[in-house]
Protein backbone atom coordinates (compact mmCIF):
# COMPACT_ATOMS: atom_id res chain seq x y z
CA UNK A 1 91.73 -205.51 -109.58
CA UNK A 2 88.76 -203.75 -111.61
CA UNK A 3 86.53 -207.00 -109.85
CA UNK A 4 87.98 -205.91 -106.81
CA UNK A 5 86.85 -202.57 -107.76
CA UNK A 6 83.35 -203.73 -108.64
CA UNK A 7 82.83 -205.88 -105.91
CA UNK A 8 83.50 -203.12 -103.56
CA UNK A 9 81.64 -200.13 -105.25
CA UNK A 10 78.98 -203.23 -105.18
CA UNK A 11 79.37 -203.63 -100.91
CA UNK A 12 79.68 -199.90 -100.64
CA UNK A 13 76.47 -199.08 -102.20
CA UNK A 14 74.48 -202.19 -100.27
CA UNK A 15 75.83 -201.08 -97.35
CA UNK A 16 74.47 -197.55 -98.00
CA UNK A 17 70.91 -198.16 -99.55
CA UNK A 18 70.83 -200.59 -96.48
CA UNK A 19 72.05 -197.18 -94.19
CA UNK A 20 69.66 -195.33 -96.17
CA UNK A 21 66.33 -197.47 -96.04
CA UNK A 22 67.05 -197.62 -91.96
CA UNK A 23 67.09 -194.23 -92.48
CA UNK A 24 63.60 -193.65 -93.95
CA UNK A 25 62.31 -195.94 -91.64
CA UNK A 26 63.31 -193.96 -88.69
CA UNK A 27 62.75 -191.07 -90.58
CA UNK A 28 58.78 -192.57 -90.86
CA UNK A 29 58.49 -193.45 -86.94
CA UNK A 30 59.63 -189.79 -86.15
CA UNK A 31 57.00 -188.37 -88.49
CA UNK A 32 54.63 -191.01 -87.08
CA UNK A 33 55.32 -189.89 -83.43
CA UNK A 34 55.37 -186.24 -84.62
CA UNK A 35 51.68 -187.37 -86.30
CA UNK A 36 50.06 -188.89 -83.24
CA UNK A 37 51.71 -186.39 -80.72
CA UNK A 38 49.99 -183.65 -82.93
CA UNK A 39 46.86 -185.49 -83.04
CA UNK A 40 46.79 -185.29 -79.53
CA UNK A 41 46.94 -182.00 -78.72
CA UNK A 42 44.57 -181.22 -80.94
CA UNK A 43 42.31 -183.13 -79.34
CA UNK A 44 43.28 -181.72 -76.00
CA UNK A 45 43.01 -178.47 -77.70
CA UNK A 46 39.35 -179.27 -78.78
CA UNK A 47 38.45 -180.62 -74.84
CA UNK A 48 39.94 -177.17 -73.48
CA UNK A 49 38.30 -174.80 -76.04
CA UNK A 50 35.44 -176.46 -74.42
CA UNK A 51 35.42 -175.99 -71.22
CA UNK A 52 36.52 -172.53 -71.90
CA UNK A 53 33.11 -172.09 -73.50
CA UNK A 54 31.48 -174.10 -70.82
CA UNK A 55 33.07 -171.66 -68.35
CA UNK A 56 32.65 -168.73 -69.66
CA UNK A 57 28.73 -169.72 -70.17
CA UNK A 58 28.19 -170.84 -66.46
CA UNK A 59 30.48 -167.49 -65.83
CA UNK A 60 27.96 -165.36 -67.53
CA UNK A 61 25.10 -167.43 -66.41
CA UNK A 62 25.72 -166.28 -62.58
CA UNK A 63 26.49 -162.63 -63.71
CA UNK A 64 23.35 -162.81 -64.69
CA UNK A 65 22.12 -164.33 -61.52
CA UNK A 66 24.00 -162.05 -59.47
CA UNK A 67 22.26 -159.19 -61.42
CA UNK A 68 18.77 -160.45 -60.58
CA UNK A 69 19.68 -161.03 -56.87
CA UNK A 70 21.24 -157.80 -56.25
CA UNK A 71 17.62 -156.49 -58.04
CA UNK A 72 15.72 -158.71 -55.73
CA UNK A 73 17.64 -157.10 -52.93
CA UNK A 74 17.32 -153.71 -53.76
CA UNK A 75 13.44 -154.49 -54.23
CA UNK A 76 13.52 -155.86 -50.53
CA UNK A 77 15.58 -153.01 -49.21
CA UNK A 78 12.41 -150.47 -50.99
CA UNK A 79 9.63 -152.57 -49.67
CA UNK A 80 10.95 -152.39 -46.15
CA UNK A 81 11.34 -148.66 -46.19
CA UNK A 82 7.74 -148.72 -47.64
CA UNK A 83 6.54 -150.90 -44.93
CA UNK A 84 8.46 -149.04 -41.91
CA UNK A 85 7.32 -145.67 -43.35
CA UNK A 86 3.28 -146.88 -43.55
CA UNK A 87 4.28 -147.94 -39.61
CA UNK A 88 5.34 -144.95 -38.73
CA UNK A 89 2.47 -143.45 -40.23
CA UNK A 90 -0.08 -145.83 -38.62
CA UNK A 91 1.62 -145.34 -35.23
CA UNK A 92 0.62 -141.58 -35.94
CA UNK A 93 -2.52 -141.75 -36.90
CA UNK A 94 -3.14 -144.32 -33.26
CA UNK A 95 -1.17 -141.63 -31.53
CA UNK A 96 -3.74 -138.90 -32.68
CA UNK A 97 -6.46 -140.71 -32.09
CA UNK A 98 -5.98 -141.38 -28.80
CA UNK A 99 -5.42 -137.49 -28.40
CA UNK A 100 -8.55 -137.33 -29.13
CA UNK A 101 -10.28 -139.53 -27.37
């Protein structure tokens, strides 16, 4: 009976340091999986950090642009008034001399 015994506790305890190595091996592939999913986004992470900076560069880049444009417009907008008011001024100046003559 105490073989019986034995032999058992002896089965038992395969069967469970068998249960418990399949176990640790899944145990491993999850933590693997967990790993290389990790990895992953972090590199996704990296890629979109990125372009956030590469964004946010071009976005400044044609504030700036939009800045100088809007000053290259206003400078039109002056030089026109400039031009219509020496015109208007010319256009006078023709006007009185041909009151005079």
């Amino acid at each position: 009976e105490a073989t019986s015994a034995a032999a058992e506790t002896e089965s038992t305890t395969a069967v469970l340091n068998e249960t418990i190595a399949e176990l640790q091996k899944e145990n491993q592939t999850l933590h693997d999986k967990i790993r290389d999913v990790l990895d992953e986004a972090s590199k996704d992470r990296t890629k979109l950090n990125d372009s956030l900076a590469r964004s946010e560069g071009e976005a400044q880049r044609l504030r700036l642009k939009a800045a100088s444009d809007e000053e290259d417009v206003q400078r039109l907008r002056l030089d026109k008034s400039a031009a219509e008011k020496q015109v208007t001024q010319l256009k006078t100046k023709v006007s009185d001399f041909e009151r005079r003559l």
